[in-house]
Protein backbone atom coordinates (compact mmCIF):
# COMPACT_ATOMS: atom_id res chain seq x y z
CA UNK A 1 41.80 -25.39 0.36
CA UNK A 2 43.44 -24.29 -2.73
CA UNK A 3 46.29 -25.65 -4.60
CA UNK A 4 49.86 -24.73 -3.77
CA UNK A 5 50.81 -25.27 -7.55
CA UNK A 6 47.88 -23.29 -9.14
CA UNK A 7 45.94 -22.11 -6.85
CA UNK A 8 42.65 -23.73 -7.81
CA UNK A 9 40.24 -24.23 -5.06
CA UNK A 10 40.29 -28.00 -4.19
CA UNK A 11 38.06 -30.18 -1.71
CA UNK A 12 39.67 -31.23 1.30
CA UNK A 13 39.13 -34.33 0.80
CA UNK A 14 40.57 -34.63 -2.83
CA UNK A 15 44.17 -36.06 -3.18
CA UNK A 16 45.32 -34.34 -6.15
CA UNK A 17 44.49 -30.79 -7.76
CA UNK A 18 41.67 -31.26 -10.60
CA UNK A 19 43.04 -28.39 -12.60
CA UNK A 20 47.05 -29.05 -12.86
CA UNK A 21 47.19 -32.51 -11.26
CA UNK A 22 49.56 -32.00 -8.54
CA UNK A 23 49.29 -33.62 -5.14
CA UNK A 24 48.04 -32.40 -2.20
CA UNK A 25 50.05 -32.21 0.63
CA UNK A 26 49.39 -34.08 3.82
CA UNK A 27 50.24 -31.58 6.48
CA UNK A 28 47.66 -28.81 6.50
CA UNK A 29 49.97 -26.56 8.35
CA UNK A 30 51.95 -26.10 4.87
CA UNK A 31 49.89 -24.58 3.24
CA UNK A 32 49.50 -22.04 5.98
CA UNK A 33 53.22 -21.94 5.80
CA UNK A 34 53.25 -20.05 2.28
CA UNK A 35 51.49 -16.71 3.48
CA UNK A 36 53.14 -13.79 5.11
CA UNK A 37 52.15 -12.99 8.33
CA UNK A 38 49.25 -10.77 8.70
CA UNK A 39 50.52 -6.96 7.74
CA UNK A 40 48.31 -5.33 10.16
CA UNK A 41 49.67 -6.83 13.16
CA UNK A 42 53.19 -5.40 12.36
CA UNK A 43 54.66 -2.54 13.36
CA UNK A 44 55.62 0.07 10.69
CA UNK A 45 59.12 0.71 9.63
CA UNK A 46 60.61 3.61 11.75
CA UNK A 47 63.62 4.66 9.45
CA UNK A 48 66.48 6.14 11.34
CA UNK A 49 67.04 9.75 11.93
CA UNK A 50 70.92 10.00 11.19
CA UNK A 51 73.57 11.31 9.36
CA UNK A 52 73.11 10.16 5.45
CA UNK A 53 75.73 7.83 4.25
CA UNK A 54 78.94 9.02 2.34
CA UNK A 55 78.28 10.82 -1.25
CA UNK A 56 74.49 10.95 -0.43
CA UNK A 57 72.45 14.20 0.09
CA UNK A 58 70.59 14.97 3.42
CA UNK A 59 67.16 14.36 3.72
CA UNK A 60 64.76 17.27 2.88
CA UNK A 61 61.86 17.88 5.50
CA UNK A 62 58.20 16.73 4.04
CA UNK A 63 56.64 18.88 2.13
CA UNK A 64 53.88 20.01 3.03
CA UNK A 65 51.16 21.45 0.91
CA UNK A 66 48.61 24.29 1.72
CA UNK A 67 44.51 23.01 1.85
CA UNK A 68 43.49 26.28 1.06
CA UNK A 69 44.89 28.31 -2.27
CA UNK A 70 46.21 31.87 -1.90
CA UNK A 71 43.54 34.35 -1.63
CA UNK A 72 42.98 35.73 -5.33
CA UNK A 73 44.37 39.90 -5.25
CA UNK A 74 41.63 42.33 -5.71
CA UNK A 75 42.20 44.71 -8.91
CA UNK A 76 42.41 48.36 -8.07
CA UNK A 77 39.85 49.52 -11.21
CA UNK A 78 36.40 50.40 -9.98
CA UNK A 79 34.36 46.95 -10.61
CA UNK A 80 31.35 47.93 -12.97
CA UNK A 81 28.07 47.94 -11.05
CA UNK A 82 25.26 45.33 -11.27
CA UNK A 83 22.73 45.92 -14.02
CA UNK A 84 19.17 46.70 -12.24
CA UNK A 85 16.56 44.90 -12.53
CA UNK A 86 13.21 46.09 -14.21
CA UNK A 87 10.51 47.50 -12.07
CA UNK A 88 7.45 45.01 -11.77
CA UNK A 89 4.95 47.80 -13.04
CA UNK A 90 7.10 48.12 -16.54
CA UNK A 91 6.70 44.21 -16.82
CA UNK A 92 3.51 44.31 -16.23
CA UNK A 93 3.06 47.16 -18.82
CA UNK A 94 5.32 45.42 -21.67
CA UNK A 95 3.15 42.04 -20.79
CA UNK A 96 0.03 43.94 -21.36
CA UNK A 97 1.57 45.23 -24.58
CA UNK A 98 2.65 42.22 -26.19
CA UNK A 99 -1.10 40.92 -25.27
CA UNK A 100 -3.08 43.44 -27.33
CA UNK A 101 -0.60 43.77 -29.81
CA UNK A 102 -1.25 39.84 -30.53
CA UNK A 103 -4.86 40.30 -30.28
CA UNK A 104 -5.34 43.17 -32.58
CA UNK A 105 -3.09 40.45 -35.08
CA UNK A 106 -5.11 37.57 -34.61
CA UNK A 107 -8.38 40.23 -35.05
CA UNK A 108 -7.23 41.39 -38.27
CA UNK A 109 -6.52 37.76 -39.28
CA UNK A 110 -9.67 36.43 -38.87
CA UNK A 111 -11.10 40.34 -40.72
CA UNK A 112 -13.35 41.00 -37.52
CA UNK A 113 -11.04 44.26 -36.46
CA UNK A 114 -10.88 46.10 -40.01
């Protein structure tokens, strides 16, 4: 049970609050008393479809919004085309290159290529 004063969680079988000192009351059911009924079994608020009162404006619909943004315009200039990709035989050839190019460095290095 908790204190009506504080709301400190007190034994039930405690007279008075530990925290602030006040006194427990003796009929359980007041305590019960101090919360609202449960939201979820009430029904929601249905407001009234009706003329607005004197000097105010009428209600404007919902709005509602669009999931999905406009579809982006295409441009009417030629789009560029997609650079092409090298052929596997000239990697394989620039591969090989770089390969005896380092090896004829690394020969000359160590003075065995002169």
């Amino acid at each position: 049970m908790n204190c009506q004063s504080c709301g400190y969680q007190i034994a039930d079988t405690a007279a008075f609050c530990a925290n602030c000192g006040a006194q427990k009351p003796t009929n359980p059911s007041a305590q019960a008393s101090q919360y609202p009924p449960d939201p979820y079994s009430q029904t929601p608020y249905q407001q009234q479809q009706g003329n607005p009162p004197q000097g105010y404006p009428a209600p404007q619909p919902p709005f509602q919004q669009n999931p999905y943004p406009p579809p982006i315009p295409q441009s009417s200039y030629p789009m560029k085309p997609p650079a092409q990709q090298q052929s596997t035989a000239v990697r394989i050839l620039v591969v090989i290159a770089a390969i005896l190019s380092m090896l004829m460095l690394l020969l000359r290095i160590f003075r065995i290529f002169r």
